[in-house]
PDB file of N, CA and C in Angstrom:
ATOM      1  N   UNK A   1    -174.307 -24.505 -61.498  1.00  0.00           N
ATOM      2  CA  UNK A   1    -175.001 -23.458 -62.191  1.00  0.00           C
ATOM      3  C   UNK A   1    -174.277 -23.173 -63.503  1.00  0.00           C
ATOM      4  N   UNK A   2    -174.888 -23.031 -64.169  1.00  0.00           N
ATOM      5  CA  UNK A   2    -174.792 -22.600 -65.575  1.00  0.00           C
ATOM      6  C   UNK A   2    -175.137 -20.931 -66.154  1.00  0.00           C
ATOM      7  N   UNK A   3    -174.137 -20.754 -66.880  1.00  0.00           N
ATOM      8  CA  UNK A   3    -174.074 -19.761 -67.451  1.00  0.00           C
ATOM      9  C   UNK A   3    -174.082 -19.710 -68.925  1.00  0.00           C
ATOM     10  N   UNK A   4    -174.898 -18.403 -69.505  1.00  0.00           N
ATOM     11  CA  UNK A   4    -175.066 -18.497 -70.868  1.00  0.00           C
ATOM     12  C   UNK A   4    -174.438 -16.965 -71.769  1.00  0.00           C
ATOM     13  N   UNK A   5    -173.410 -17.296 -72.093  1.00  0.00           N
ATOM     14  CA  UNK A   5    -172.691 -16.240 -73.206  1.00  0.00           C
ATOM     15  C   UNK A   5    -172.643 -15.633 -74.352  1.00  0.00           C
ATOM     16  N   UNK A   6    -173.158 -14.486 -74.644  1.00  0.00           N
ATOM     17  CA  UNK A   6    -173.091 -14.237 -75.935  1.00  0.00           C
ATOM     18  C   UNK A   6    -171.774 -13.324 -76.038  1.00  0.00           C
ATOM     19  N   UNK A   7    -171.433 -13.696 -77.210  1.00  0.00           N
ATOM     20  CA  UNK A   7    -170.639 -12.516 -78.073  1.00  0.00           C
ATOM     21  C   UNK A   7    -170.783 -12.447 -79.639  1.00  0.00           C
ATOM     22  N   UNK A   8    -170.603 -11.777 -80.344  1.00  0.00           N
ATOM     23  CA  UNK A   8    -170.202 -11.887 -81.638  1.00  0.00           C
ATOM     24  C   UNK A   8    -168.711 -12.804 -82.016  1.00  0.00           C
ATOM     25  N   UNK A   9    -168.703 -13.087 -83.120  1.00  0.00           N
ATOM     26  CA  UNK A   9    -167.803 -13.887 -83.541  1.00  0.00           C
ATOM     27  C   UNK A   9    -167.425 -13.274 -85.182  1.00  0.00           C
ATOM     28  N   UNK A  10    -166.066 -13.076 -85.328  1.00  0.00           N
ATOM     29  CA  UNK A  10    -165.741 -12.764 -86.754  1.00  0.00           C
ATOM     30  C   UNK A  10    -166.143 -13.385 -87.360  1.00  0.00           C
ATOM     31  N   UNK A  11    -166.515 -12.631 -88.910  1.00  0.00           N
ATOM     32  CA  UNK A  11    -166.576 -13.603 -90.276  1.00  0.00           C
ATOM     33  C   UNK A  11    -165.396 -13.507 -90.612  1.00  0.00           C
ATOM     34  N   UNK A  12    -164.183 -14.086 -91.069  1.00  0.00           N
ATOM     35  CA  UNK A  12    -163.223 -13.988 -91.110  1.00  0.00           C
ATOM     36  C   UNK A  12    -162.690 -14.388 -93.271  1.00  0.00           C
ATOM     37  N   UNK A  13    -163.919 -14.595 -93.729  1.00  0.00           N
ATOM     38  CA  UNK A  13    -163.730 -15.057 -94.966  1.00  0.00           C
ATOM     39  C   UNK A  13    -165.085 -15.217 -94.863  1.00  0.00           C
ATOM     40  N   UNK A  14    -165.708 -15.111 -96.256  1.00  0.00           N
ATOM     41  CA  UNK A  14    -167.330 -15.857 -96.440  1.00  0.00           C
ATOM     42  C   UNK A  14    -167.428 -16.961 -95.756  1.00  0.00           C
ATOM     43  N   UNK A  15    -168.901 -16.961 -95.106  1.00  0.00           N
ATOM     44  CA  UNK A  15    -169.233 -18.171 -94.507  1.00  0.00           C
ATOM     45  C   UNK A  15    -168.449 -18.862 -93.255  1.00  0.00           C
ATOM     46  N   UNK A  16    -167.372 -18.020 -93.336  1.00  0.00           N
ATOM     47  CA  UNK A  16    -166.292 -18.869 -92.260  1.00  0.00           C
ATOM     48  C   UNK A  16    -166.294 -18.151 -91.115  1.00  0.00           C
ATOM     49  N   UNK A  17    -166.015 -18.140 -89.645  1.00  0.00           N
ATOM     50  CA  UNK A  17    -166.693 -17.697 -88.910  1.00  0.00           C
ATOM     51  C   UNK A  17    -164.979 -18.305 -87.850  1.00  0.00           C
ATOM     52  N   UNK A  18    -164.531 -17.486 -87.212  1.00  0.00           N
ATOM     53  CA  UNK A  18    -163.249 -17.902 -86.315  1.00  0.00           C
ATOM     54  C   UNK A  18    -163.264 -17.645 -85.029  1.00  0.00           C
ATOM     55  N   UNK A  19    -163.136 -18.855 -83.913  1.00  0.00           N
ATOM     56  CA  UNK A  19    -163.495 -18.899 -82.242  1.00  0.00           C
ATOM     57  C   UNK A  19    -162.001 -19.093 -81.942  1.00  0.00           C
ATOM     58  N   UNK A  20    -161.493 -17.703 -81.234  1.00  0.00           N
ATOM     59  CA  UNK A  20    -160.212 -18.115 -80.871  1.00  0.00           C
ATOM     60  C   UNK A  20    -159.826 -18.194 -79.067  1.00  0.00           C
ATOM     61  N   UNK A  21    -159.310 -19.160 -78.916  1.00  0.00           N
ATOM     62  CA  UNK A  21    -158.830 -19.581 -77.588  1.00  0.00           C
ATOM     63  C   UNK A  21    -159.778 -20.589 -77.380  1.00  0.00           C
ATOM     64  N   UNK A  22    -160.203 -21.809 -78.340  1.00  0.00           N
ATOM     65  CA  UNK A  22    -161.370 -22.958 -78.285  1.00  0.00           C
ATOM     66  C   UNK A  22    -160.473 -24.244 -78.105  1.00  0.00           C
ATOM     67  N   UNK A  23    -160.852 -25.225 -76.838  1.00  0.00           N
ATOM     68  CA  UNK A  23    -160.632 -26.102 -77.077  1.00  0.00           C
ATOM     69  C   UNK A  23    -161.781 -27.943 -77.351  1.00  0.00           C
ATOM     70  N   UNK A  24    -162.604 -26.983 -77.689  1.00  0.00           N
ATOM     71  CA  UNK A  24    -163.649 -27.718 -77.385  1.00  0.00           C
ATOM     72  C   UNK A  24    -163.294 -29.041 -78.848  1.00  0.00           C
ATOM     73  N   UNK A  25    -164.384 -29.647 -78.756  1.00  0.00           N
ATOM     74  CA  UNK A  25    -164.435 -31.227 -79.958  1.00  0.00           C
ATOM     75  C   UNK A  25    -165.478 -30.525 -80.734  1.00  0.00           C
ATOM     76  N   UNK A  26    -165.118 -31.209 -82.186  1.00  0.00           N
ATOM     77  CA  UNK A  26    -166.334 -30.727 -83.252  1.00  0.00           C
ATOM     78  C   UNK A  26    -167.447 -31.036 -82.901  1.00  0.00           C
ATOM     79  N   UNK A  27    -167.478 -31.972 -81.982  1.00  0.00           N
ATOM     80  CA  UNK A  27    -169.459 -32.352 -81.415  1.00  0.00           C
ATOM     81  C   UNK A  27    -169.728 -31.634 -80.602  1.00  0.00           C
ATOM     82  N   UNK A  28    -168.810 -30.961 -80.046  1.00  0.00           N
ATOM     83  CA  UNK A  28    -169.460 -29.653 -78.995  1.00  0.00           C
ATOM     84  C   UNK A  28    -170.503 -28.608 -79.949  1.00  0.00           C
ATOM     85  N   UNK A  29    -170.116 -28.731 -80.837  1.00  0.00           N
ATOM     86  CA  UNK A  29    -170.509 -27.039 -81.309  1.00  0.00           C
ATOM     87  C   UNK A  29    -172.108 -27.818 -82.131  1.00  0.00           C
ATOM     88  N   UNK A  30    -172.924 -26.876 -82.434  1.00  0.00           N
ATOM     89  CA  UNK A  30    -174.180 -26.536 -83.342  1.00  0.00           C
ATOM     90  C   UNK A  30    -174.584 -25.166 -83.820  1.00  0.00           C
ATOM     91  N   UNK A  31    -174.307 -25.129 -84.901  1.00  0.00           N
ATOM     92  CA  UNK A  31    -174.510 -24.355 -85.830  1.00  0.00           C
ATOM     93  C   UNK A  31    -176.455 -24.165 -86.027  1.00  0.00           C
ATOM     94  N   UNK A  32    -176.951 -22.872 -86.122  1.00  0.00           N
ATOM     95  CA  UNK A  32    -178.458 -22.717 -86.327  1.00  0.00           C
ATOM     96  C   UNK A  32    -178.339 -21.304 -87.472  1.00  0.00           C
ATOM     97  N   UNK A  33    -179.045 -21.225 -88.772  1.00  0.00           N
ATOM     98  CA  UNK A  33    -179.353 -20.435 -89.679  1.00  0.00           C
ATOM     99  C   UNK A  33    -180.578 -20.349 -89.902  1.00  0.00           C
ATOM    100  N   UNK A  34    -181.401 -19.338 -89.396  1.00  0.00           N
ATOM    101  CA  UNK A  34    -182.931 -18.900 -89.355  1.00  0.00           C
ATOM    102  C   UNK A  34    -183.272 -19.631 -88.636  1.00  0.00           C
ATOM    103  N   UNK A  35    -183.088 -20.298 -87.286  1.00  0.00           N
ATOM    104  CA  UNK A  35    -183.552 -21.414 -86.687  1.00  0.00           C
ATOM    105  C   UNK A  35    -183.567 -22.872 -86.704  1.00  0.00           C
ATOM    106  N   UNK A  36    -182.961 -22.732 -87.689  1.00  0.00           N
ATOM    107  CA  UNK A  36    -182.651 -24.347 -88.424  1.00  0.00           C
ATOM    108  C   UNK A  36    -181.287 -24.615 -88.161  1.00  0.00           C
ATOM    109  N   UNK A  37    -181.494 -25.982 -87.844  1.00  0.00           N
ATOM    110  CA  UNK A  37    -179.826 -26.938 -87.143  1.00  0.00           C
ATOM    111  C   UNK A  37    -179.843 -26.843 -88.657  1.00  0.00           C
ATOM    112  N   UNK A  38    -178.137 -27.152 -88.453  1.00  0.00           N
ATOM    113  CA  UNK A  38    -177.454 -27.383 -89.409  1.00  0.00           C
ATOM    114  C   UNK A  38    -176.635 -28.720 -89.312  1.00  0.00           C
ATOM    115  N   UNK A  39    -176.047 -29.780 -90.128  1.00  0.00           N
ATOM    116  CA  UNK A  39    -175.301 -31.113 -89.900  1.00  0.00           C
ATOM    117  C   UNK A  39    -174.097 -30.739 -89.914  1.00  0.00           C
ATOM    118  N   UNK A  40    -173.475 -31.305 -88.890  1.00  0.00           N
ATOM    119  CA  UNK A  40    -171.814 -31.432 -88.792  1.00  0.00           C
ATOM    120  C   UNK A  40    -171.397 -31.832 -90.086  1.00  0.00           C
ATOM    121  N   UNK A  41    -170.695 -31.764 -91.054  1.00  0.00           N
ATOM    122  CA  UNK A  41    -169.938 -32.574 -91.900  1.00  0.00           C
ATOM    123  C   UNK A  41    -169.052 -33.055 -91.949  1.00  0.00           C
ATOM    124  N   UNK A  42    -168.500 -34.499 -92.345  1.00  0.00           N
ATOM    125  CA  UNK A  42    -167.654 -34.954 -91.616  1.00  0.00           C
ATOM    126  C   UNK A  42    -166.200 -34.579 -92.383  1.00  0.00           C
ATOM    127  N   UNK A  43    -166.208 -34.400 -93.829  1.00  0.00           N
ATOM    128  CA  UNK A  43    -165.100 -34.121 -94.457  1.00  0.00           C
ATOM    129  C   UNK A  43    -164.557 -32.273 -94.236  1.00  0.00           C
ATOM    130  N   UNK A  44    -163.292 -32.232 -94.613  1.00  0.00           N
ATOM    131  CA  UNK A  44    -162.805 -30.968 -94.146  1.00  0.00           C
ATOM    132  C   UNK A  44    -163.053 -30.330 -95.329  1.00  0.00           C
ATOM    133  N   UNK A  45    -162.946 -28.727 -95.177  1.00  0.00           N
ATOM    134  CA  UNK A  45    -163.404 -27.918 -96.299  1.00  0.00           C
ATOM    135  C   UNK A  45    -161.601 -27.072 -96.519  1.00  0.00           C
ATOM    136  N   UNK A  46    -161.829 -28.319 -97.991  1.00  0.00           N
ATOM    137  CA  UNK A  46    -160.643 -27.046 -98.234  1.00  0.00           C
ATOM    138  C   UNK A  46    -160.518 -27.078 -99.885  1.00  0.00           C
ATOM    139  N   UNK A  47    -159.510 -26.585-100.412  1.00  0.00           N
ATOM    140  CA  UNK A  47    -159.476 -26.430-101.976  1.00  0.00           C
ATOM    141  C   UNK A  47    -159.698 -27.955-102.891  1.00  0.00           C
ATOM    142  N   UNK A  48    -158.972 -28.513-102.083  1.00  0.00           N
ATOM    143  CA  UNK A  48    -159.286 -30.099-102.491  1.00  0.00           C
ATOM    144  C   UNK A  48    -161.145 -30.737-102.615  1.00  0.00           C
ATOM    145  N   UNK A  49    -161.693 -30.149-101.769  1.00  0.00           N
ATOM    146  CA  UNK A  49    -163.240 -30.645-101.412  1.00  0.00           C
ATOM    147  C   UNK A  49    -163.884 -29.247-102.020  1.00  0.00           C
ATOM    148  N   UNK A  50    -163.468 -28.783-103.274  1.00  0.00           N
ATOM    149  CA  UNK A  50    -165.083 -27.438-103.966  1.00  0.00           C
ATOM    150  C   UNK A  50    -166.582 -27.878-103.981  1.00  0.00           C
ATOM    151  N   UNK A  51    -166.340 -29.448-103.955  1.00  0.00           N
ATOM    152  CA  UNK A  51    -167.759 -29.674-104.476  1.00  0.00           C
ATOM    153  C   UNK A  51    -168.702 -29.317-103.351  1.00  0.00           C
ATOM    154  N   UNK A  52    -167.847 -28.968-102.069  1.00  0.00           N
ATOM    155  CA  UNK A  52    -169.163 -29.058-100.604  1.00  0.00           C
ATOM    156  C   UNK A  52    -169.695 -27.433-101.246  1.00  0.00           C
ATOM    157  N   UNK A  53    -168.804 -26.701-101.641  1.00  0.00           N
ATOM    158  CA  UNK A  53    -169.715 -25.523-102.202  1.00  0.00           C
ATOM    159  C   UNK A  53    -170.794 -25.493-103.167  1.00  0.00           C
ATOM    160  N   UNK A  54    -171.601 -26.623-103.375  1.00  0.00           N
ATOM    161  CA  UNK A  54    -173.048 -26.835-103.895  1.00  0.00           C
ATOM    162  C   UNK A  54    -174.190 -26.799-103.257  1.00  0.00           C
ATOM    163  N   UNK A  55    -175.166 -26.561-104.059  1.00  0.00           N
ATOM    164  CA  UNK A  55    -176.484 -26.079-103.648  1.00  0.00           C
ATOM    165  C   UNK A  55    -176.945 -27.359-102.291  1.00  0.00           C
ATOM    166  N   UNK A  56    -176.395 -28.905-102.813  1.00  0.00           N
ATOM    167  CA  UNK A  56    -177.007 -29.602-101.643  1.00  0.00           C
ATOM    168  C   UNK A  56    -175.796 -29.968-100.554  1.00  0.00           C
ATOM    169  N   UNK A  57    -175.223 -29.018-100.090  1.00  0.00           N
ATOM    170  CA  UNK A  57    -174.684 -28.847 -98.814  1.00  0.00           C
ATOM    171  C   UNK A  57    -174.650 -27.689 -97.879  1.00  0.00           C
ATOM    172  N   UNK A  58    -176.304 -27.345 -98.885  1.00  0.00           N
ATOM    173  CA  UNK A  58    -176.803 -25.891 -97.998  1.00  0.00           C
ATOM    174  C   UNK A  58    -176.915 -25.729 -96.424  1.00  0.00           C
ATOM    175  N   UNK A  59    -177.257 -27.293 -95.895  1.00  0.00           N
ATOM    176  CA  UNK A  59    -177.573 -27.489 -94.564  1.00  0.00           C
ATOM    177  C   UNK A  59    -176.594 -27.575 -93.856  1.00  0.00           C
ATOM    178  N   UNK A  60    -175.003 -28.159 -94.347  1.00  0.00           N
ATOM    179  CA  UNK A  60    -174.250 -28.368 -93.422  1.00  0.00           C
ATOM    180  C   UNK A  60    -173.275 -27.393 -93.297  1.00  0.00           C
ATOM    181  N   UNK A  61    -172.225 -27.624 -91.921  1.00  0.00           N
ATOM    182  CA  UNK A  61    -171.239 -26.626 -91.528  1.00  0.00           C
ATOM    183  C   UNK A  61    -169.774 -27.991 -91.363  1.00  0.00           C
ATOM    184  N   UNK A  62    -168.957 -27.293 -91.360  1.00  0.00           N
ATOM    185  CA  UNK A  62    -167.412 -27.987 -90.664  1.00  0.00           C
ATOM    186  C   UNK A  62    -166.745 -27.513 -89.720  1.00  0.00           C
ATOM    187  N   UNK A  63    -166.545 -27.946 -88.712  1.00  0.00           N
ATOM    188  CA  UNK A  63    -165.545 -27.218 -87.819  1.00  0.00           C
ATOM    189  C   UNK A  63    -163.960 -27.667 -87.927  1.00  0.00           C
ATOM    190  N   UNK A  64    -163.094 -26.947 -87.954  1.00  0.00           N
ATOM    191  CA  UNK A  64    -161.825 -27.128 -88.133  1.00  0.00           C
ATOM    192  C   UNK A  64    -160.906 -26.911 -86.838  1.00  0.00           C
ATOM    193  N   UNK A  65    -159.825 -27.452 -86.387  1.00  0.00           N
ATOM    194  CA  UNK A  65    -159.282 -26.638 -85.701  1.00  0.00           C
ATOM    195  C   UNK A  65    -157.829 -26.152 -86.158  1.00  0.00           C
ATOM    196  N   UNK A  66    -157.520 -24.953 -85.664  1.00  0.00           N
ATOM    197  CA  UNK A  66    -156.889 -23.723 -86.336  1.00  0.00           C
ATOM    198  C   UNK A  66    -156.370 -22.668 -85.766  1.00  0.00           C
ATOM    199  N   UNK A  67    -155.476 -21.757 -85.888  1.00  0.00           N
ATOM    200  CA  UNK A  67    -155.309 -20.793 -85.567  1.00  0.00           C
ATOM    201  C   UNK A  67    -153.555 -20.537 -85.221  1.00  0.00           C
ATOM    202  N   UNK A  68    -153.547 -19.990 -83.822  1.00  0.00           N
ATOM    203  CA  UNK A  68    -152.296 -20.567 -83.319  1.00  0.00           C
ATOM    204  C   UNK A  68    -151.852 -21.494 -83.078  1.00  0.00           C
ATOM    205  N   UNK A  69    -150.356 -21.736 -82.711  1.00  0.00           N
ATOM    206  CA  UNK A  69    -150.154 -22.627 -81.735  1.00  0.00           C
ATOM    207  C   UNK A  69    -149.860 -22.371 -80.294  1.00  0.00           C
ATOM    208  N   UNK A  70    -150.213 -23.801 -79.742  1.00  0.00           N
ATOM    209  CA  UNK A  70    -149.818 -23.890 -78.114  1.00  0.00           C
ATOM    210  C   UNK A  70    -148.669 -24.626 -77.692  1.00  0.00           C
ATOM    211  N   UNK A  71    -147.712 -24.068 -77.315  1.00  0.00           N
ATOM    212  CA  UNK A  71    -146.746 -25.227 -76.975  1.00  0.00           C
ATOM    213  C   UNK A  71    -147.034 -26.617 -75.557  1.00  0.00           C
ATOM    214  N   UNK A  72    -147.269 -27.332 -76.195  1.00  0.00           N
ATOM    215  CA  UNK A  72    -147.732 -28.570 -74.791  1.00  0.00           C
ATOM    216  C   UNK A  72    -146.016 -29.586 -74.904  1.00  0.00           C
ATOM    217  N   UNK A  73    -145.551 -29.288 -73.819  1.00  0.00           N
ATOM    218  CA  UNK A  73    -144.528 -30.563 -73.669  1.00  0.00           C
ATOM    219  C   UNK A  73    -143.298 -30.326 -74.786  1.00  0.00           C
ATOM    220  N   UNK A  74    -143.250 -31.204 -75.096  1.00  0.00           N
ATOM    221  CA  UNK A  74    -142.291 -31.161 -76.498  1.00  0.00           C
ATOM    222  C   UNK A  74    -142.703 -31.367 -77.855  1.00  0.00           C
ATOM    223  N   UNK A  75    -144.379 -30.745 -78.121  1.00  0.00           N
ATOM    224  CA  UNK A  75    -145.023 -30.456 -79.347  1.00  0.00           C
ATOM    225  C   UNK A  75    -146.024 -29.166 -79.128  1.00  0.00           C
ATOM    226  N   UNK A  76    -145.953 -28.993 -80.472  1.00  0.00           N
ATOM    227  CA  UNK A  76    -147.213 -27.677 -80.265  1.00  0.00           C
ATOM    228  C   UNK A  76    -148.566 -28.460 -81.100  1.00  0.00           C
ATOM    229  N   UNK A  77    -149.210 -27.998 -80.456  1.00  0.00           N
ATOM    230  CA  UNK A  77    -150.997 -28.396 -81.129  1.00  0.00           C
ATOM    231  C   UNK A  77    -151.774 -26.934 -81.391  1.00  0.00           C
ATOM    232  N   UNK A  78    -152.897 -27.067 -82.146  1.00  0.00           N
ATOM    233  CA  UNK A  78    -153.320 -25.855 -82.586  1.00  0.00           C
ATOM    234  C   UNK A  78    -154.544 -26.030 -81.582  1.00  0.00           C
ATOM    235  N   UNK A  79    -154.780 -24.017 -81.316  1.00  0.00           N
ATOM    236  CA  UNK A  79    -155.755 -24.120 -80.792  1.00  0.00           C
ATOM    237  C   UNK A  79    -156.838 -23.099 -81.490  1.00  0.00           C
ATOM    238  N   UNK A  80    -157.643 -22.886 -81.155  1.00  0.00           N
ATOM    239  CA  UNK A  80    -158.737 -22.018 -82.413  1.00  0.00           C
ATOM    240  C   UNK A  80    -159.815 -22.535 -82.974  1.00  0.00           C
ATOM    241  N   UNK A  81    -161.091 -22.528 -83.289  1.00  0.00           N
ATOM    242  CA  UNK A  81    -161.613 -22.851 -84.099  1.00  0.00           C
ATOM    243  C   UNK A  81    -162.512 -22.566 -85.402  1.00  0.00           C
ATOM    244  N   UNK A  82    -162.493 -23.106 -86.354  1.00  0.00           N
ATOM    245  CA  UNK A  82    -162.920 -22.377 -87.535  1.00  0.00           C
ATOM    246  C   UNK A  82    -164.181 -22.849 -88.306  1.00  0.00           C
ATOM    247  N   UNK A  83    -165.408 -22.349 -87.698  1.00  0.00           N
ATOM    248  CA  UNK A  83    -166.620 -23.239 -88.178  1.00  0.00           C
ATOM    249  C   UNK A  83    -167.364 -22.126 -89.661  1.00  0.00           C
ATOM    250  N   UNK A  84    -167.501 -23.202 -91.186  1.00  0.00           N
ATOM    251  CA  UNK A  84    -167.494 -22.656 -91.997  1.00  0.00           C
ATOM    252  C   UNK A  84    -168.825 -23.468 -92.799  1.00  0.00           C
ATOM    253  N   UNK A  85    -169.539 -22.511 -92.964  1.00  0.00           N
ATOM    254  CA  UNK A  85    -170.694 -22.872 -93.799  1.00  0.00           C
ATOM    255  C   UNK A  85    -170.680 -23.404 -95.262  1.00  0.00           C
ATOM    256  N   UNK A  86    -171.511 -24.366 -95.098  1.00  0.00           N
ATOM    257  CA  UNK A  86    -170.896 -24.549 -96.529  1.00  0.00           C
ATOM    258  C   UNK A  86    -172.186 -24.668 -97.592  1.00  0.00           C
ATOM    259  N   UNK A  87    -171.950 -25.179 -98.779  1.00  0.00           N
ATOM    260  CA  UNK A  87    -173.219 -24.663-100.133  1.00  0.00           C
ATOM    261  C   UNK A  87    -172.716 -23.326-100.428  1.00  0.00           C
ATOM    262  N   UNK A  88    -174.064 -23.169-101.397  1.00  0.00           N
ATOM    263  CA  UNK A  88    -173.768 -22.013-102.705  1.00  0.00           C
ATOM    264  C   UNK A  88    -173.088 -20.485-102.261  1.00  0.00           C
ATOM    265  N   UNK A  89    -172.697 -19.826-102.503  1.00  0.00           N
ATOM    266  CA  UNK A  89    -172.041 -18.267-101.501  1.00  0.00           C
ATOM    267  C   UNK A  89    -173.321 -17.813-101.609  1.00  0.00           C
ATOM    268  N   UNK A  90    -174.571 -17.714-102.742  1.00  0.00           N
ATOM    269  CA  UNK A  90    -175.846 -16.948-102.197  1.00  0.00           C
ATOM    270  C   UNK A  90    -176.331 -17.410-101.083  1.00  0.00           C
ATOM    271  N   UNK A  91    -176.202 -18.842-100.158  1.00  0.00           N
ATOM    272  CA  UNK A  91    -176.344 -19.415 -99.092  1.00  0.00           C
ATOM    273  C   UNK A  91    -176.617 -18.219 -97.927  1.00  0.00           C
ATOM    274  N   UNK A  92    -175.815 -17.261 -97.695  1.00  0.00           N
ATOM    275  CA  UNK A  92    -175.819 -16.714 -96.441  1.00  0.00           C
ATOM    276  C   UNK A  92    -175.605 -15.041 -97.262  1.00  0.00           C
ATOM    277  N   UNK A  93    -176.732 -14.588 -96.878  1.00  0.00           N
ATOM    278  CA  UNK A  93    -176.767 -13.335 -97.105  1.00  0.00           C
ATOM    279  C   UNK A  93    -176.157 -12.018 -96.599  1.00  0.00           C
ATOM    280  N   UNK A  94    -175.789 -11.055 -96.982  1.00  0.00           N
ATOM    281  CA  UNK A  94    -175.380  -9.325 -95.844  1.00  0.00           C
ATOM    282  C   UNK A  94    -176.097  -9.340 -95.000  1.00  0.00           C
ATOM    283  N   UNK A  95    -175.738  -9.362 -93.550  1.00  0.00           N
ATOM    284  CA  UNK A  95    -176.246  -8.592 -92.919  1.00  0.00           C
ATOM    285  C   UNK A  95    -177.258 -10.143 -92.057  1.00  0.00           C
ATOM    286  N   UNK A  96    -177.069 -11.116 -92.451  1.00  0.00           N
ATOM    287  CA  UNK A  96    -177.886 -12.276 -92.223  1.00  0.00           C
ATOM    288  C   UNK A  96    -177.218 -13.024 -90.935  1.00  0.00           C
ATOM    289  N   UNK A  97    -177.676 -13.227 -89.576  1.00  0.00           N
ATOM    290  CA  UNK A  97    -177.131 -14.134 -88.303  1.00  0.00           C
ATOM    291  C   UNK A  97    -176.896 -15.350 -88.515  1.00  0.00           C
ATOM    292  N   UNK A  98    -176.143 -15.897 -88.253  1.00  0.00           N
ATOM    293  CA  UNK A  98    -175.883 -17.289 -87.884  1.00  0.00           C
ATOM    294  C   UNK A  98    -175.504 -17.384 -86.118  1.00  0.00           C
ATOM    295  N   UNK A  99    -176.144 -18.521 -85.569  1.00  0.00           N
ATOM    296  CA  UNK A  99    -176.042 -18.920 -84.067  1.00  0.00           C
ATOM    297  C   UNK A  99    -175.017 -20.268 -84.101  1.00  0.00           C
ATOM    298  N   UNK A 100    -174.028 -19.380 -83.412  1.00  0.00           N
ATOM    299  CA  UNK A 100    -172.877 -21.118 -82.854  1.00  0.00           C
ATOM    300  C   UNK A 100    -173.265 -21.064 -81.566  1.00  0.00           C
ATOM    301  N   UNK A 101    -173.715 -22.161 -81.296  1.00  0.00           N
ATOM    302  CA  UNK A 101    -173.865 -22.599 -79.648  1.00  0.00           C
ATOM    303  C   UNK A 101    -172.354 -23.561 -79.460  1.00  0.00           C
ATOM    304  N   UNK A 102    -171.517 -23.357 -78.366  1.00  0.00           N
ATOM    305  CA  UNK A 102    -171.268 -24.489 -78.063  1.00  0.00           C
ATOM    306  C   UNK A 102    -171.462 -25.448 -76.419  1.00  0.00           C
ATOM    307  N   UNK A 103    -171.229 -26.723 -76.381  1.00  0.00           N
ATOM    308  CA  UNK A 103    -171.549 -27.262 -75.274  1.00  0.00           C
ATOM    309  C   UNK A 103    -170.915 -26.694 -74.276  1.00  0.00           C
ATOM    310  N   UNK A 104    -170.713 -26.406 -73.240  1.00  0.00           N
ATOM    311  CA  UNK A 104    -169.935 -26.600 -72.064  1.00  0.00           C
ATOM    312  C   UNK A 104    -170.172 -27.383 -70.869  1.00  0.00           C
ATOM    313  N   UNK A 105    -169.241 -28.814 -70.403  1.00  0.00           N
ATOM    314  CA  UNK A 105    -169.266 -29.224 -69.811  1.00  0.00           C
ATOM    315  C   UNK A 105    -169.117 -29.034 -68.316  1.00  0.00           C
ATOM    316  N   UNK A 106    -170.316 -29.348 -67.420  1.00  0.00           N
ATOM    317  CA  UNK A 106    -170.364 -28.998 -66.161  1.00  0.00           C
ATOM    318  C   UNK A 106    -169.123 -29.935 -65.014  1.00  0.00           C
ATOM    319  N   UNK A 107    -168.666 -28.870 -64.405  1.00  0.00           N
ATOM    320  CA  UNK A 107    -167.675 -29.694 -63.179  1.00  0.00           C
ATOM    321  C   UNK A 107    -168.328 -30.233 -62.053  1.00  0.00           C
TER     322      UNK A 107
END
């Protein structure tokens, strides 16, 4: 049996949106704005990549992972995730929803 969760999720910066205690894969997640999927993108969003902030990367999102760390063994890995819209900042309006679904795999 399956269960279905809502909560809110911070905006944590424009467009950027932060899931903390996630260990899921970037193909878990789907992003929906007014009902409309949005495309995974495959490059990361950061100061280096401005250009994804253009009008034709209105459709897509990035997921990052982020946040803390976890100590595993004798390294730490990050856990968190940071899924961030990307195109023009008029893209996503005040007061406007965005839907993150993510997968969860059945035992």
């Amino acid at each position: 049996m399956g269960y279905l969760l809502k909560f809110l999720i911070l905006e944590i910066r424009h467009r950027r949106f932060h899931i903390v205690y996630d260990y899921s894969k970037k193909k878990d997640f789907k992003v929906y704005k007014k009902g409309k999927l949005l495309k995974l993108c495959k490059k990361k969003w950061d100061m280096k990549n401005l250009d994804l902030s253009r009008d034709i990367y209105n459709s897509y999102y990035t997921v990052e992972k982020h946040g803390a760390l976890l100590q595993v063994k004798d390294k730490t890995v990050p856990f968190g995730t940071s899924v961030t819209l990307l195109g023009d900042s008029s893209y996503l309006k005040s007061g406007e929803k965005v839907r993150i679904v993510r997968k969860i795999k059945k035992k």
